[in-house]
Protein backbone atom coordinates (compact mmCIF):
# COMPACT_ATOMS: atom_id res chain seq x y z
CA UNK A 1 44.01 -157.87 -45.02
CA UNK A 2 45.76 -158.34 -48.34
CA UNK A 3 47.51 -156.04 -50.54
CA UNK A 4 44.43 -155.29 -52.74
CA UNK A 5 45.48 -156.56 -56.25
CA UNK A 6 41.55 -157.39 -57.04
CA UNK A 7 40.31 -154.46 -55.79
CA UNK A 8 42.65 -152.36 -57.77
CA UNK A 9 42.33 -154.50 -60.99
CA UNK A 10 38.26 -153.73 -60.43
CA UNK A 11 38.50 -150.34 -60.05
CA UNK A 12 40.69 -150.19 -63.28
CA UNK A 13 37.61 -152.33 -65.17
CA UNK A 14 34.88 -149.42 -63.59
CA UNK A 15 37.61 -146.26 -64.82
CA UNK A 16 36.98 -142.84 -64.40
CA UNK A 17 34.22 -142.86 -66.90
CA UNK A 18 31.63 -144.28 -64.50
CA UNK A 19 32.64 -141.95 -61.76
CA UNK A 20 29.71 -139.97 -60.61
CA UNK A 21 30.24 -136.44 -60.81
CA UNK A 22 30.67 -134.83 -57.99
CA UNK A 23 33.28 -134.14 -54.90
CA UNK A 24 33.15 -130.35 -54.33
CA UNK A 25 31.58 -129.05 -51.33
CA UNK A 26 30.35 -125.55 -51.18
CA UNK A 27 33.33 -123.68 -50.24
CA UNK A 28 36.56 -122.78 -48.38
CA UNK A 29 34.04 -122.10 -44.85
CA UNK A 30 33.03 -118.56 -46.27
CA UNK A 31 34.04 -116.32 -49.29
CA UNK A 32 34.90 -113.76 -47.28
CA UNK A 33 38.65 -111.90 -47.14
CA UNK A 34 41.19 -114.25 -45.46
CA UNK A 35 44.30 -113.00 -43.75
CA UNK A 36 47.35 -114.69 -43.79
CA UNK A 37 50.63 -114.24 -41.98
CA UNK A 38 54.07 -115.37 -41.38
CA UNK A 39 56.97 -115.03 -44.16
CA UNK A 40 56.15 -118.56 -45.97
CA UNK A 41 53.07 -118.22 -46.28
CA UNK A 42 52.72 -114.90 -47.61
CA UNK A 43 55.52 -115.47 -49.91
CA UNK A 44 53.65 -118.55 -50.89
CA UNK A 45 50.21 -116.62 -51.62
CA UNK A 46 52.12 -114.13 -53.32
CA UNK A 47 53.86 -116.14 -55.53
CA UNK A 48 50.81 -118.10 -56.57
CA UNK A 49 48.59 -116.78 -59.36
CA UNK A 50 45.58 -118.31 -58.76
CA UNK A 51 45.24 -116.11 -55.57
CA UNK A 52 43.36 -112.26 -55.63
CA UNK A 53 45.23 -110.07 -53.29
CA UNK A 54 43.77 -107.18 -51.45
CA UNK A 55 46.13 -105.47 -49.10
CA UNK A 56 49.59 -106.16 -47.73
CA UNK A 57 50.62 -104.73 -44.69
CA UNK A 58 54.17 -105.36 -43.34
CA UNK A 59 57.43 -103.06 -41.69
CA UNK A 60 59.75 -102.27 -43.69
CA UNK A 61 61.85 -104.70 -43.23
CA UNK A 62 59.87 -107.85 -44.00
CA UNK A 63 58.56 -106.70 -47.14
CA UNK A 64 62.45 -105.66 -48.04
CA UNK A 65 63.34 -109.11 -47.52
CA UNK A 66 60.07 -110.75 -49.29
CA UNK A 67 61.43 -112.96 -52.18
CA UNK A 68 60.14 -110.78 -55.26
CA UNK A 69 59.23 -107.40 -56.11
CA UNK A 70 55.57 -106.29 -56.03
CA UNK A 71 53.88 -105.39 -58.43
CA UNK A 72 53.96 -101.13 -58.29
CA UNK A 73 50.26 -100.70 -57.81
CA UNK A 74 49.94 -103.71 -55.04
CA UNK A 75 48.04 -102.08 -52.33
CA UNK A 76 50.62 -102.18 -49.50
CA UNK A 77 50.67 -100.62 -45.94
CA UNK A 78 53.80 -99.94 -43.68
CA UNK A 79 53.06 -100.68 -39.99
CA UNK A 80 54.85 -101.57 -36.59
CA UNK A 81 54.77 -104.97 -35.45
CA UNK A 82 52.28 -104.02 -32.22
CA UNK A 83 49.66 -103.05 -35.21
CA UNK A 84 50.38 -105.75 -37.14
CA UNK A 85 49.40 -107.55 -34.31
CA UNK A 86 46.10 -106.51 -34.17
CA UNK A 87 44.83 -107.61 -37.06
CA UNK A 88 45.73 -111.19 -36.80
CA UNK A 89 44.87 -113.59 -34.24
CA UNK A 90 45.87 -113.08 -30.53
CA UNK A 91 49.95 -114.09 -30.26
CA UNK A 92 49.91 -115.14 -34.08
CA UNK A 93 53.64 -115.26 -35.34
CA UNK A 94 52.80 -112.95 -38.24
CA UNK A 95 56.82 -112.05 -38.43
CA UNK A 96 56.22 -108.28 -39.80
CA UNK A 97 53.70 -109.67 -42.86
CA UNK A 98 49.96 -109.56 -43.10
CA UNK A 99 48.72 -110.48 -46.20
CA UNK A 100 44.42 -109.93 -47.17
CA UNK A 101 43.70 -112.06 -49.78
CA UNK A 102 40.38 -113.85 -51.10
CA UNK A 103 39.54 -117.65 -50.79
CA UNK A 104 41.27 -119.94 -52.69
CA UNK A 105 38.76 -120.89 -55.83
CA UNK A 106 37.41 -124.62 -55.49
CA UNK A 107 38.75 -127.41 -56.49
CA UNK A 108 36.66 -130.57 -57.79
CA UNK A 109 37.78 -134.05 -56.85
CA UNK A 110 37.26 -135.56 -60.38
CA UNK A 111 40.28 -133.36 -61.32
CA UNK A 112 42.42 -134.42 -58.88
CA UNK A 113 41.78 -138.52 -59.62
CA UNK A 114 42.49 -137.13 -63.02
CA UNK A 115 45.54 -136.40 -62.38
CA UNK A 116 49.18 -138.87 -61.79
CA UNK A 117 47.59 -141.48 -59.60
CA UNK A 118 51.84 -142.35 -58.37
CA UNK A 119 50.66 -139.89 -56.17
CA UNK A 120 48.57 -140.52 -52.85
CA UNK A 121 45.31 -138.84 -51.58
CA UNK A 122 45.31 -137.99 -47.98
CA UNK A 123 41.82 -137.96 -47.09
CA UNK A 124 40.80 -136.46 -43.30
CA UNK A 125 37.57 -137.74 -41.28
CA UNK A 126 36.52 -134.63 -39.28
CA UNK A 127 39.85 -133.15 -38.63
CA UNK A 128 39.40 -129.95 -37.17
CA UNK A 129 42.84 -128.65 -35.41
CA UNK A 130 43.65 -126.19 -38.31
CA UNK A 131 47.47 -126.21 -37.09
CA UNK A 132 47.04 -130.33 -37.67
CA UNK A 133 45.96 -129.85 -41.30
CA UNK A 134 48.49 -127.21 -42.08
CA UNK A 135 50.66 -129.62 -40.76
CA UNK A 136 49.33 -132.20 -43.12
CA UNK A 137 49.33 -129.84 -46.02
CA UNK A 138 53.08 -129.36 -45.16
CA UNK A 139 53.60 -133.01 -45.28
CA UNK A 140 51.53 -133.93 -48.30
CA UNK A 141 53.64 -131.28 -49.99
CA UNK A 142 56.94 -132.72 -48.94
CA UNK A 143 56.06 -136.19 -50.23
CA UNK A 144 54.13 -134.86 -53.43
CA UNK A 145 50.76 -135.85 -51.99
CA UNK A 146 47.57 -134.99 -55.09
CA UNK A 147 45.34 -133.26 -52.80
CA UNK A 148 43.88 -133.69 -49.05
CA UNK A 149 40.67 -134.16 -48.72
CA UNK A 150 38.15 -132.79 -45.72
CA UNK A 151 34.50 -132.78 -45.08
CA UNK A 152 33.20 -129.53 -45.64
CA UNK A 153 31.62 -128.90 -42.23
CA UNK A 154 33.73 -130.81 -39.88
CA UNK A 155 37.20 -129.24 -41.35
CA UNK A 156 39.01 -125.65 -40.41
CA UNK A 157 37.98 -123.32 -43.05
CA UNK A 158 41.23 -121.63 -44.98
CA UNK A 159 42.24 -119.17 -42.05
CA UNK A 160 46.06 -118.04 -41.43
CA UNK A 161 46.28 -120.57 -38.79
CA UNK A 162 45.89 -123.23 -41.58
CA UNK A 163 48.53 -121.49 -43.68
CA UNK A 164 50.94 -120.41 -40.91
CA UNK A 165 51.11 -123.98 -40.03
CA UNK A 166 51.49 -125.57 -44.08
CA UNK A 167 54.43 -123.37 -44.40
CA UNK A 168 53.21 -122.63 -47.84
CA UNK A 169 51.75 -125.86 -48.87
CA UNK A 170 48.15 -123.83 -48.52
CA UNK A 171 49.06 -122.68 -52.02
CA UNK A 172 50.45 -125.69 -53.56
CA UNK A 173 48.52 -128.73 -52.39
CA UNK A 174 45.01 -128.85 -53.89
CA UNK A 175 42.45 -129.01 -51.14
CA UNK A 176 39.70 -130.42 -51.64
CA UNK A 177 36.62 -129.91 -49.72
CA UNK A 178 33.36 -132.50 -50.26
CA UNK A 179 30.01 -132.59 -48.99
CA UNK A 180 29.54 -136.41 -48.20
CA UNK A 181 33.19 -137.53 -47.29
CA UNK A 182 31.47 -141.07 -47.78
CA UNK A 183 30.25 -140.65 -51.32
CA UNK A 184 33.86 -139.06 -51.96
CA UNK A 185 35.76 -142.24 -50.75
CA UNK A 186 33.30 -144.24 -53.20
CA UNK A 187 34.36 -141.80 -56.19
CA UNK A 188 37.86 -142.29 -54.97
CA UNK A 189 37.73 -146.03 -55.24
CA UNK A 190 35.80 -145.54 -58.74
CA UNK A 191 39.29 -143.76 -59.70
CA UNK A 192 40.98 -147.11 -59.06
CA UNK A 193 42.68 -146.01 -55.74
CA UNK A 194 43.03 -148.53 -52.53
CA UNK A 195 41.69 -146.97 -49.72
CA UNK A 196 43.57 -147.81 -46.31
CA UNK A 197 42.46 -146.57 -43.54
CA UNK A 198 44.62 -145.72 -40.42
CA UNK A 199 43.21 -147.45 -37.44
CA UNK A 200 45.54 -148.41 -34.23
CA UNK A 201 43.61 -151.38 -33.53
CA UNK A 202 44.26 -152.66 -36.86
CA UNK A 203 45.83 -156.24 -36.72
CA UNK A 204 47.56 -155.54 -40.22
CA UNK A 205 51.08 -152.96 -40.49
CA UNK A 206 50.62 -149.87 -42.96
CA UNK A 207 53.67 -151.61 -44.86
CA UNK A 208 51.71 -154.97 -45.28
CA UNK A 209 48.89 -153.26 -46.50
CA UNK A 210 50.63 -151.38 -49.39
CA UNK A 211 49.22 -152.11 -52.59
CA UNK A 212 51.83 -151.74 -55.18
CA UNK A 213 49.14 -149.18 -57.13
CA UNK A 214 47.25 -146.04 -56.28
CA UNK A 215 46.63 -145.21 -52.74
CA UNK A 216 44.42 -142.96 -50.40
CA UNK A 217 45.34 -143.07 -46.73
CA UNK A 218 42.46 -141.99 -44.76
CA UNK A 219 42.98 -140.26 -41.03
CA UNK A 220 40.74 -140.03 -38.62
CA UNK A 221 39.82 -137.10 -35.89
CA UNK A 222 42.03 -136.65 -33.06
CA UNK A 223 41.45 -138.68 -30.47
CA UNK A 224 37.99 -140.12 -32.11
CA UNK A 225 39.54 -141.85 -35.18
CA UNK A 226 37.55 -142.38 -38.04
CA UNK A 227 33.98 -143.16 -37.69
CA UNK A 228 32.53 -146.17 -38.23
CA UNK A 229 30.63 -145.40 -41.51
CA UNK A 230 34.33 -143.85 -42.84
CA UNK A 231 36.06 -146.91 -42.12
CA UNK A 232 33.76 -149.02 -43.76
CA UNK A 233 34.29 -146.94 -46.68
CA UNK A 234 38.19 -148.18 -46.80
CA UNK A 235 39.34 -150.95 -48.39
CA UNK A 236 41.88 -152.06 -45.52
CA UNK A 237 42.30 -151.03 -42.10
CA UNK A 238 46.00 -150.95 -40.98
CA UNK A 239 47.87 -149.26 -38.18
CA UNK A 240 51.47 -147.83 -37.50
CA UNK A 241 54.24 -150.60 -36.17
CA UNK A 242 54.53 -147.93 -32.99
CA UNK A 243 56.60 -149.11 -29.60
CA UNK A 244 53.91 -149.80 -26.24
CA UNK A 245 55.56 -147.04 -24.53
CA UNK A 246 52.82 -144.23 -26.72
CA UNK A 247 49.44 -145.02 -27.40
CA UNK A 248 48.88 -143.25 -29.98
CA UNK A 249 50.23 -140.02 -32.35
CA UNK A 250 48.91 -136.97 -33.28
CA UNK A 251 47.22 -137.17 -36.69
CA UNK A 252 49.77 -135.16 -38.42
CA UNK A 253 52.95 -137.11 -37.44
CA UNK A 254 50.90 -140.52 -38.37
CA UNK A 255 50.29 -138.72 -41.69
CA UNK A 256 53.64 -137.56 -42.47
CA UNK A 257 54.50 -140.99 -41.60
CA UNK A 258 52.04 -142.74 -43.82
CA UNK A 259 53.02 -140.71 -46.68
CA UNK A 260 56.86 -141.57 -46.04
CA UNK A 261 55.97 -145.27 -46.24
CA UNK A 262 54.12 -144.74 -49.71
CA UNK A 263 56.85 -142.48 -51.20
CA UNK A 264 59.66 -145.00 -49.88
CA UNK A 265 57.59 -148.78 -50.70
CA UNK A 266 59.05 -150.85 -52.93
C-alpha cells in the first residue's frame, strides 16, 4: 500500500466544509457522579476547569501534599485509608485521594479535525479494557495525540479505572465518543486525514505506510482486531516490524508505539 499522497490531496479538495455534521455519541456511559482516585489523577481533575467537583475525601496527608491549595469552600472530607477504600473499587490504588466529580462535558469530533492536523487521531474499534485506554490516553498525551476516539457502546465509560490508568491524560486528551465509529472514520477522512489501520497480517510496515500529512491510526479490540467493516473504513492496513518470538502486543504498547513512529517520521 502506498503512502497516500492522492488520497490526502482528495481529502484536501472535499475540506472540512463538506464534512457532515456529526461525531458525538450520547455521552461519557452515564451522567452520573464519577469517582476518581490516585494522586495524578486527582491532581489532574483538580487542576482542570472544565471539571464540576463534588466532594474530596483524602487523609491528611495526601491532600497536604496535593499540588495547589483548594479553594476554602471545596467540600472536603478527612478519612483513613481502610474508608477510603470503600468507596472505590475493590484493591484500587486510591493513594489517600478520592475525588467525586461529574462527567466530563462532550466533545464533538468536528472540533477536534478543526484543530492542528500535525497531530494524530488515535481511533479505538471496541476497546473495552479501561486500564488499556487509560493507557492509551497516557500515550496519546505523551506524543501530543488530538483526541482518541471510541464507539460509544463498545468503550469503558469515564470510571477511575480509566483515569488511574491515563495518569492524568483523562483531563487533557479530548475523548471523543461517536455513535457509528464507521461514519466517524468517513468524517475523519473528509478532514483530509490518512487512515491506517493496525493489522498484524498486514504485508506493509507502519513506517512504509506513513504519509508525510495528517494521520489517524486505528486499533483494534484485544485479541479480535478491528472488524472487518472498520478496516475497510482505513485507507491502509499496516502492521508493527515485531520479532517471531511474540505474536502479537497488547493494544496499548502497539499504540504508544504507533504514535512514536508518527511523532519521530521524517
Amino acid at each position: 500500500m502506498g503512502k497516500g499522497s492522492d488520497g490526502q490531496r482528495e481529502g484536501a479538495l472535499r475540506g472540512r466544509a463538506g464534512r457532515m455534521k456529526g461525531g458525538r455519541g450520547s455521552g461519557r456511559g452515564g451522567r452520573g457522579a464519577v469517582r476518581l482516585w490516585g494522586r495524578h489523577a486527582v491532581e489532574a481533575a483538580l487542576a482542570n476547569p472544565a471539571r464540576h467537583h463534588r466532594k474530596l475525601w483524602g487523609t491528611r496527608e495526601a491532600i497536604a501534599g496535593l499540588g495547589g491549595e483548594l479553594p476554602a469552600d471545596f467540600p472536603v472530607e478527612y478519612a483513613q485509608g481502610l474508608d477510603l477504600a470503600r468507596l472505590v473499587a475493590r484493591d484500587a490504588p486510591h493513594q489517600g485521594l478520592v475525588l467525586e466529580c461529574d462527567p466530563l462535558e462532550d466533545i464533538w469530533l468536528d472540533d477536534v479535525l478543526d484543530g492542528d492536523p500535525r497531530h494524530p487521531v488515535v481511533v479505538l474499534d471496541q476497546v473495552t479494557d479501561p486500564h488499556n485506554v487509560g493507557a492509551i490516553l497516557r500515550s496519546a498525551a505523551a506524543f501530543a495525540a488530538a483526541a482518541v476516539v471510541t464507539q460509544d457502546r463498545h468503550a469503558p465509560p469515564e470510571s477511575g479505572v480509566v483515569a488511574k490508568s491515563a495518569s492524568g491524560a483523562l483531563e487533557t486528551v479530548p475523548w471523543v465518543r461517536v455513535v457509528n465509529l464507521s461514519r466517524a472514520l468517513e468524517e475523519i477522512a473528509e478532514g483530509g486525514y490518512w487512515r491506517i489501520g493496525l493489522d498484524g497480517d498486514a504485508e506493509t510496515t507502519l513506517g512504509e505506510a506513513l504519509p508525510a500529512g495528517p494521520v489517524a491510526l486505528v486499533l483494534g479490540a484485544e485479541g479480535e482486531g478491528l472488524r472487518p467493516n472498520v478496516a475497510q473504513h482505513c485507507d491502509a492496513l499496516a502492521r508493527l516490524p515485531i520479532g517471531e518470538a511474540v505474536e502479537s502486543l497488547n493494544v496499548s504498547n502497539a499504540a504508544a508505539i504507533a504514535l512514536y513512529a508518527v511523532a519521530t517520521r521524517a
